[in-house]
N, C-alpha and C. Protein backbone atom coordinates (compact mmCIF):
# COMPACT_ATOMS: atom_id res chain seq x y z
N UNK A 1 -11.13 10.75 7.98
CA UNK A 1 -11.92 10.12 6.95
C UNK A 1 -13.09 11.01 6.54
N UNK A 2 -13.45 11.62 7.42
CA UNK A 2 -14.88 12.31 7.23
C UNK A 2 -14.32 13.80 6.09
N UNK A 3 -13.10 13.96 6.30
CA UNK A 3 -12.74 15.29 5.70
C UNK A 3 -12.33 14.95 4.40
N UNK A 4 -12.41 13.52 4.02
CA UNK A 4 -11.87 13.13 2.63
C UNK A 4 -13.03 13.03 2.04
N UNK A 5 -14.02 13.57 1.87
CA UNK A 5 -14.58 13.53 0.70
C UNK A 5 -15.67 11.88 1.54
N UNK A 6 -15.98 12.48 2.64
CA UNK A 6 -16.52 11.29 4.13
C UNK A 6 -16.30 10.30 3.54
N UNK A 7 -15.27 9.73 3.32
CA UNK A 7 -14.73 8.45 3.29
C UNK A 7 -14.89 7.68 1.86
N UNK A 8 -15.28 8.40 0.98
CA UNK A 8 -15.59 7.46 -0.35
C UNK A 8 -14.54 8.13 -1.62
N UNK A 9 -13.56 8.35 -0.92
CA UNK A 9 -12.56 8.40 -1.92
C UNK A 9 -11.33 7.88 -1.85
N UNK A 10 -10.39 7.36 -2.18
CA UNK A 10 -9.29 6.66 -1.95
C UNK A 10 -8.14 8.35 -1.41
N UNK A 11 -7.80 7.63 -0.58
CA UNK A 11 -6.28 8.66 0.18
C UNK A 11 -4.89 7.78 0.09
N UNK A 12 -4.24 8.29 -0.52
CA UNK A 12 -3.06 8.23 -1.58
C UNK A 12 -1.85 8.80 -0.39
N UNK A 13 -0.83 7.76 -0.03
CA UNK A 13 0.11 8.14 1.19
C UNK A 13 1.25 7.92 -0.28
N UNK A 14 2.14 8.74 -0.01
CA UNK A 14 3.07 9.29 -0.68
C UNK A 14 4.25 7.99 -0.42
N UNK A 15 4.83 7.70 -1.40
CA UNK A 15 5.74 6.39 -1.70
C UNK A 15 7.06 7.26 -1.03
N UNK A 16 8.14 6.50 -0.98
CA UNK A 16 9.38 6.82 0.22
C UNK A 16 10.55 6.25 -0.66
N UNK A 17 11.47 5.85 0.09
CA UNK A 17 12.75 5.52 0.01
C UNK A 17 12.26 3.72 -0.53
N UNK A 18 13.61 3.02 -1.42
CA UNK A 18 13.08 1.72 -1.53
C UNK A 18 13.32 1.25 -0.14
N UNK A 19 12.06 -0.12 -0.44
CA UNK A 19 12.74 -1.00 0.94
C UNK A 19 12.09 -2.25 0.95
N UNK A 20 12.42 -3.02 1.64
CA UNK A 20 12.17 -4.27 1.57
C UNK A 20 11.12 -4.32 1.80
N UNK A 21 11.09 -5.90 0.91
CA UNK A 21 9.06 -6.56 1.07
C UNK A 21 9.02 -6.65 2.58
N UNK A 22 9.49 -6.71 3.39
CA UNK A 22 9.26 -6.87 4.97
C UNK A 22 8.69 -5.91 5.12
N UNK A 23 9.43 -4.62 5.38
CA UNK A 23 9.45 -3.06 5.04
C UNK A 23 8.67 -2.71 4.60
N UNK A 24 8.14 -3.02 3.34
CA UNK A 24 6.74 -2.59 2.68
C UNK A 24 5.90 -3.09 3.10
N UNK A 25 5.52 -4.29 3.44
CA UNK A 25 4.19 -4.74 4.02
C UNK A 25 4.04 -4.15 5.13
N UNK A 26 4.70 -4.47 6.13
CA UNK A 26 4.41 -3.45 7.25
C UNK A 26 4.11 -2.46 7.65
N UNK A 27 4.72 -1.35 6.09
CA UNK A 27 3.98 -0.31 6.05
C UNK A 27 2.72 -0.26 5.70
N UNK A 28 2.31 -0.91 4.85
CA UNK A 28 1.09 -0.80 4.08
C UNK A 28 0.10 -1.29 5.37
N UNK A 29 0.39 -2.41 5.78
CA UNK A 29 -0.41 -2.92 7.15
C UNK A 29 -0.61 -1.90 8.41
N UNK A 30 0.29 -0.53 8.82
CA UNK A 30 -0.35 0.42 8.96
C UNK A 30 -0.84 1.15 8.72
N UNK A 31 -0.93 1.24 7.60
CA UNK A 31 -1.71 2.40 6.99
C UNK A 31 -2.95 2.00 6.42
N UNK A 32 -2.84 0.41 6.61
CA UNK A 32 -4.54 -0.31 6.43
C UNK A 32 -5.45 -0.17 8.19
N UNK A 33 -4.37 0.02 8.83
CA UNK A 33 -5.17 -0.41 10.19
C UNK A 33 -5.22 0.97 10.53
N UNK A 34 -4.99 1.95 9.79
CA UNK A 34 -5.11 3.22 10.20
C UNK A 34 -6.25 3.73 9.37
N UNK A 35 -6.95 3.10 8.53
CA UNK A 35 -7.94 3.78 7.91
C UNK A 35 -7.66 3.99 6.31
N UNK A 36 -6.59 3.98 6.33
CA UNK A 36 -6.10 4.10 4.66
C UNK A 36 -6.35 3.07 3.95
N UNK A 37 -6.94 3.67 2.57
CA UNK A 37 -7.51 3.18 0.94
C UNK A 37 -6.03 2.55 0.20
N UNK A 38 -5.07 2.65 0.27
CA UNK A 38 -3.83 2.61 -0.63
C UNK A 38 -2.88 3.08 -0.25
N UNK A 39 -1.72 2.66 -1.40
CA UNK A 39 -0.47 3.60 -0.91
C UNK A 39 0.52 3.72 -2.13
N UNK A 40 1.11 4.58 -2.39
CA UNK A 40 2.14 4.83 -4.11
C UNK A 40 3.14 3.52 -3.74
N UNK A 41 3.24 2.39 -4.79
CA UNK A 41 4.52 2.19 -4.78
C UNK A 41 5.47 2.40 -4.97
N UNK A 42 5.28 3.02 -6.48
CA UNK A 42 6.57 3.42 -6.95
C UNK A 42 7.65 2.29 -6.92
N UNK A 43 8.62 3.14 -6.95
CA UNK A 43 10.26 2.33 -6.70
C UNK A 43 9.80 0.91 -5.94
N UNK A 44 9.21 0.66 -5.16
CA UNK A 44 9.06 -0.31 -4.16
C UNK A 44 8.18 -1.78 -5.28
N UNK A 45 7.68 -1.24 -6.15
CA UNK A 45 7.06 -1.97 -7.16
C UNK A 45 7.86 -2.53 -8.04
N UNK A 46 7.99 -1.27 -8.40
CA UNK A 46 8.84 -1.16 -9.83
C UNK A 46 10.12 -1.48 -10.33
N UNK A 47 11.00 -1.14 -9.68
CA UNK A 47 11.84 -1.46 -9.58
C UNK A 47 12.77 -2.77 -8.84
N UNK A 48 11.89 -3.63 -8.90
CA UNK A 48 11.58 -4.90 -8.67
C UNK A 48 11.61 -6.15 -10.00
N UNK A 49 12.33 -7.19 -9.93
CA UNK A 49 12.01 -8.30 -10.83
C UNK A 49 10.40 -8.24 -11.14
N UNK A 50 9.45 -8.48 -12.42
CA UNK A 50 8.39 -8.44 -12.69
C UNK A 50 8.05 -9.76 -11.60
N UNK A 51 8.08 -10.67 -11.77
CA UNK A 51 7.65 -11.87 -10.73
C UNK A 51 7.30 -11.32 -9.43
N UNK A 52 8.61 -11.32 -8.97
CA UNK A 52 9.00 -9.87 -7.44
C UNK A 52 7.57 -9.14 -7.25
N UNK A 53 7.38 -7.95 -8.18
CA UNK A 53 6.66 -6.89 -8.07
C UNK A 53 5.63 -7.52 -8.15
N UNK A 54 4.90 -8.39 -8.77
CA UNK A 54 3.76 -9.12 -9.05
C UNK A 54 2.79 -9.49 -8.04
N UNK A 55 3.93 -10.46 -7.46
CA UNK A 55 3.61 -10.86 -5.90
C UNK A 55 3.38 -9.71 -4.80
N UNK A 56 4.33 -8.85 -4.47
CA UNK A 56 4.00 -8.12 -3.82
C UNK A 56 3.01 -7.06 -4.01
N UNK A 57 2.70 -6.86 -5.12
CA UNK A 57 0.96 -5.92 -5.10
C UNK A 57 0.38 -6.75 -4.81
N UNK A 58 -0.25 -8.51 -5.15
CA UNK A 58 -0.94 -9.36 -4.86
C UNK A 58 -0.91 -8.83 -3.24
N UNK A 59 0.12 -9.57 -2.55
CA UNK A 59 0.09 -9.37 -1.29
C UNK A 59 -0.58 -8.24 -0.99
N UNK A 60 -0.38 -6.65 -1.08
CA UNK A 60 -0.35 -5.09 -0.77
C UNK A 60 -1.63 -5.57 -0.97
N UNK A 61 -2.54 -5.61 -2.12
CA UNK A 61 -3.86 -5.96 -2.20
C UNK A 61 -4.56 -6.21 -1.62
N UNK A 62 -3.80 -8.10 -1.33
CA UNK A 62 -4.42 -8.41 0.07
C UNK A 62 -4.91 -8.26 1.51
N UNK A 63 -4.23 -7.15 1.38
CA UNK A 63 -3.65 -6.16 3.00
C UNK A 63 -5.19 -5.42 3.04
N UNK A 64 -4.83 -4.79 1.90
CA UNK A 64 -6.44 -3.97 1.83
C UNK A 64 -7.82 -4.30 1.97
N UNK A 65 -7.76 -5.41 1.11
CA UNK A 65 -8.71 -6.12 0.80
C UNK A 65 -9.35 -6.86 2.23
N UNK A 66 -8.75 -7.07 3.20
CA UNK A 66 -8.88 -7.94 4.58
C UNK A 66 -8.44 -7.01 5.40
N UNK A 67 -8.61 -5.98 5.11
CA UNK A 67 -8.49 -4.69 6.51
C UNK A 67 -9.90 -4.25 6.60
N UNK A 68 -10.89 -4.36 5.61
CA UNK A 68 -12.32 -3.88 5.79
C UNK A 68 -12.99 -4.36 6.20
């Protein structure tokens, strides 16, 4: 954190293979409890029913938002 710019910049983890909302939250939930600002959705968003995708940034959001 200290090498990012000491912590006041968002760090951007590189989006993957699709995968399930299980799959995705879980990821995102380590990489909140690891210190991480965000994460690319990409495909994992997007390529999703709009409703679908909707909800799950809500959720991803949430993750963030209640990891601080």
């Amino acid at each position: 954190m200290q090498s990012s710019f000491n912590g006041k910049r968002v760090v951007i983890f590189s989006g993957g293979e699709a995968k399930g909302t299980d799959d995705v939250l879980a990821e995102v939930k380590q990489l909140a409890a690891g210190g991480g600002f965000g994460s690319i959705m990409g495909r994992n968003a997007f390529q999703r029913p709009r409703p679908e995708a909707l909800k799950l940034l809500a959720d991803v959001m949430a993750v963030f938002k209640n990891a601080g």
